[in-house]
C-alpha atoms as a PDB file:
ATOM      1  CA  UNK A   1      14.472  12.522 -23.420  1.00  0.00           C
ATOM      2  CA  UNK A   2      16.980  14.386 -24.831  1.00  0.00           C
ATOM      3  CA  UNK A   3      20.324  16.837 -23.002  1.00  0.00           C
ATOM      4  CA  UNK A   4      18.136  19.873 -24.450  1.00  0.00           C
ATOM      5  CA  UNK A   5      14.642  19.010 -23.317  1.00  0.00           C
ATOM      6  CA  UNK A   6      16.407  18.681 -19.682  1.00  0.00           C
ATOM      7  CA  UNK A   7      17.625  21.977 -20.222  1.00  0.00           C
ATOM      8  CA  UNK A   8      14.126  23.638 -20.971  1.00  0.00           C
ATOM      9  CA  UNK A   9      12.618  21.817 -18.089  1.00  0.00           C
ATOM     10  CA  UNK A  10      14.701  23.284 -15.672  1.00  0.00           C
ATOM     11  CA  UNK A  11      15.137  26.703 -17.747  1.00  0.00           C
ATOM     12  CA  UNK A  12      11.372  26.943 -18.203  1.00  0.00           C
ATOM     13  CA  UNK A  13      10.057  25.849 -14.583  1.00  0.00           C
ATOM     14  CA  UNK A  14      11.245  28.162 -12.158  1.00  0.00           C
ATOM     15  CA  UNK A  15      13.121  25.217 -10.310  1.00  0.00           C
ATOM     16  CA  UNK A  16      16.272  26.756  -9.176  1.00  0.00           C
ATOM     17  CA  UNK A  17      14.453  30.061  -7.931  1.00  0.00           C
ATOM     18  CA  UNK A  18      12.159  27.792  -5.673  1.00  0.00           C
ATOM     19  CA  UNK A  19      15.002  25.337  -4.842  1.00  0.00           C
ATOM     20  CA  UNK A  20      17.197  28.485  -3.407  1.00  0.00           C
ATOM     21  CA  UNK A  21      14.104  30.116  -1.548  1.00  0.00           C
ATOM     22  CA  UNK A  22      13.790  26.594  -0.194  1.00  0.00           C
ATOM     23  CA  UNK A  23      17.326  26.393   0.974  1.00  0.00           C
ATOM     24  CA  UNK A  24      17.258  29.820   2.070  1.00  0.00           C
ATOM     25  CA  UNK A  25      14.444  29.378   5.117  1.00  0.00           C
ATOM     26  CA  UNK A  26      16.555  25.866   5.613  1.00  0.00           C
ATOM     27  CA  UNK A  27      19.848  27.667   6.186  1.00  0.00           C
ATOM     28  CA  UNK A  28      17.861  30.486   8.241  1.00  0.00           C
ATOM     29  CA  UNK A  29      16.195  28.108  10.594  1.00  0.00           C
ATOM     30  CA  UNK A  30      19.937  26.107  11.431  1.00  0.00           C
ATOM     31  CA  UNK A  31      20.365  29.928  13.497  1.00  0.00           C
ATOM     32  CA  UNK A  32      17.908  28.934  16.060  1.00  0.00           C
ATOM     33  CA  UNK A  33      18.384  26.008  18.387  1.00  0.00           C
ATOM     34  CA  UNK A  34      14.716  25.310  18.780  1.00  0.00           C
ATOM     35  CA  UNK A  35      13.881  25.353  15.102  1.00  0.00           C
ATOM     36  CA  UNK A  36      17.191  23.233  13.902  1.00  0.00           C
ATOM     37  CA  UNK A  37      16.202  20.325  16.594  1.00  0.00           C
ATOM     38  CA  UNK A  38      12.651  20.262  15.090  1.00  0.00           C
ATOM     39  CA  UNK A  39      11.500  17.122  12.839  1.00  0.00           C
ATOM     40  CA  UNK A  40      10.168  20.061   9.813  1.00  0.00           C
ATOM     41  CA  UNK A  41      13.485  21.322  10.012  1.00  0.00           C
ATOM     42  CA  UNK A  42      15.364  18.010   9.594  1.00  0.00           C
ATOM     43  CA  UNK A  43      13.401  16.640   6.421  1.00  0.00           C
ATOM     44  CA  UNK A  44      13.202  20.404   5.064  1.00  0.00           C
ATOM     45  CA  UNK A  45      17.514  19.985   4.883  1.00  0.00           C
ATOM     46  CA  UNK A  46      17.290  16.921   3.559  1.00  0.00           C
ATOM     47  CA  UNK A  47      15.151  17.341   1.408  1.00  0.00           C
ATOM     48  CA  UNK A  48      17.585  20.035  -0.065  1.00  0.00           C
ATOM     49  CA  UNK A  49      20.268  18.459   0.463  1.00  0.00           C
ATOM     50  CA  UNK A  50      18.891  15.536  -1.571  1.00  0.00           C
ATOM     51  CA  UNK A  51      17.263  17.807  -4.642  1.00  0.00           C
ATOM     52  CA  UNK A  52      20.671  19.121  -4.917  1.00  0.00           C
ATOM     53  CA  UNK A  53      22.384  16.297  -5.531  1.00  0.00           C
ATOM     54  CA  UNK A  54      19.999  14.663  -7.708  1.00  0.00           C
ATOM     55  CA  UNK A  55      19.704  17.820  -9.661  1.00  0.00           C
ATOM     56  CA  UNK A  56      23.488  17.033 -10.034  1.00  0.00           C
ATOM     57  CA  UNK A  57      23.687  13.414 -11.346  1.00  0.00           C
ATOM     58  CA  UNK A  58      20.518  13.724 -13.200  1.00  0.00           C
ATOM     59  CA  UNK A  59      22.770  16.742 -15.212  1.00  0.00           C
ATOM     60  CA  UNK A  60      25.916  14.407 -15.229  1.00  0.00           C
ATOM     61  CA  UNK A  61      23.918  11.525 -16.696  1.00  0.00           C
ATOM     62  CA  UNK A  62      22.886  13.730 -19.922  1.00  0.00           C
ATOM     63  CA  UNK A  63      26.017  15.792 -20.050  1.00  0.00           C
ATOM     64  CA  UNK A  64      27.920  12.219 -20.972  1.00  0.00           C
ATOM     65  CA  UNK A  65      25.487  10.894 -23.279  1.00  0.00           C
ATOM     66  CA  UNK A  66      26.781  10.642 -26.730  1.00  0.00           C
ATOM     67  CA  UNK A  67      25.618  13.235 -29.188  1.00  0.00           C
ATOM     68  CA  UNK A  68      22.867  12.129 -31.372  1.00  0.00           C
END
């Protein structure tokens, strides 16, 4: 797979839209106490937490291939 097939996955799919919507109610729900001690809450931030960073080395990984 190819540096510019990554790109039109993630350009195409509406990834980072969905990703920031998801991060959004995850940052919203840290405001109340009751909701940011909850289990949901917990594996909702790490699960962003997580996409973000792979999102991250999965880009790095391609952006230092070689050129074809």
């Amino acid at each position: 797979m190819s540096f510019d097939v990554y790109l039109a996955v993630l350009a195409d799919s509406d990834l980072f839209g969905t990703l920031a919507i998801f991060c959004f109610f995850a940052a919203i729900g840290n405001l109340f106490v009751r909701v940011r001690n909850s289990k949901w809450h917990r594996v909702l931030t790490f699960l962003c937490l997580v996409s973000i960073t792979l999102l991250e080395v999965v880009g790095s990984y391609y952006a230092n291939l070689p050129p074809a």
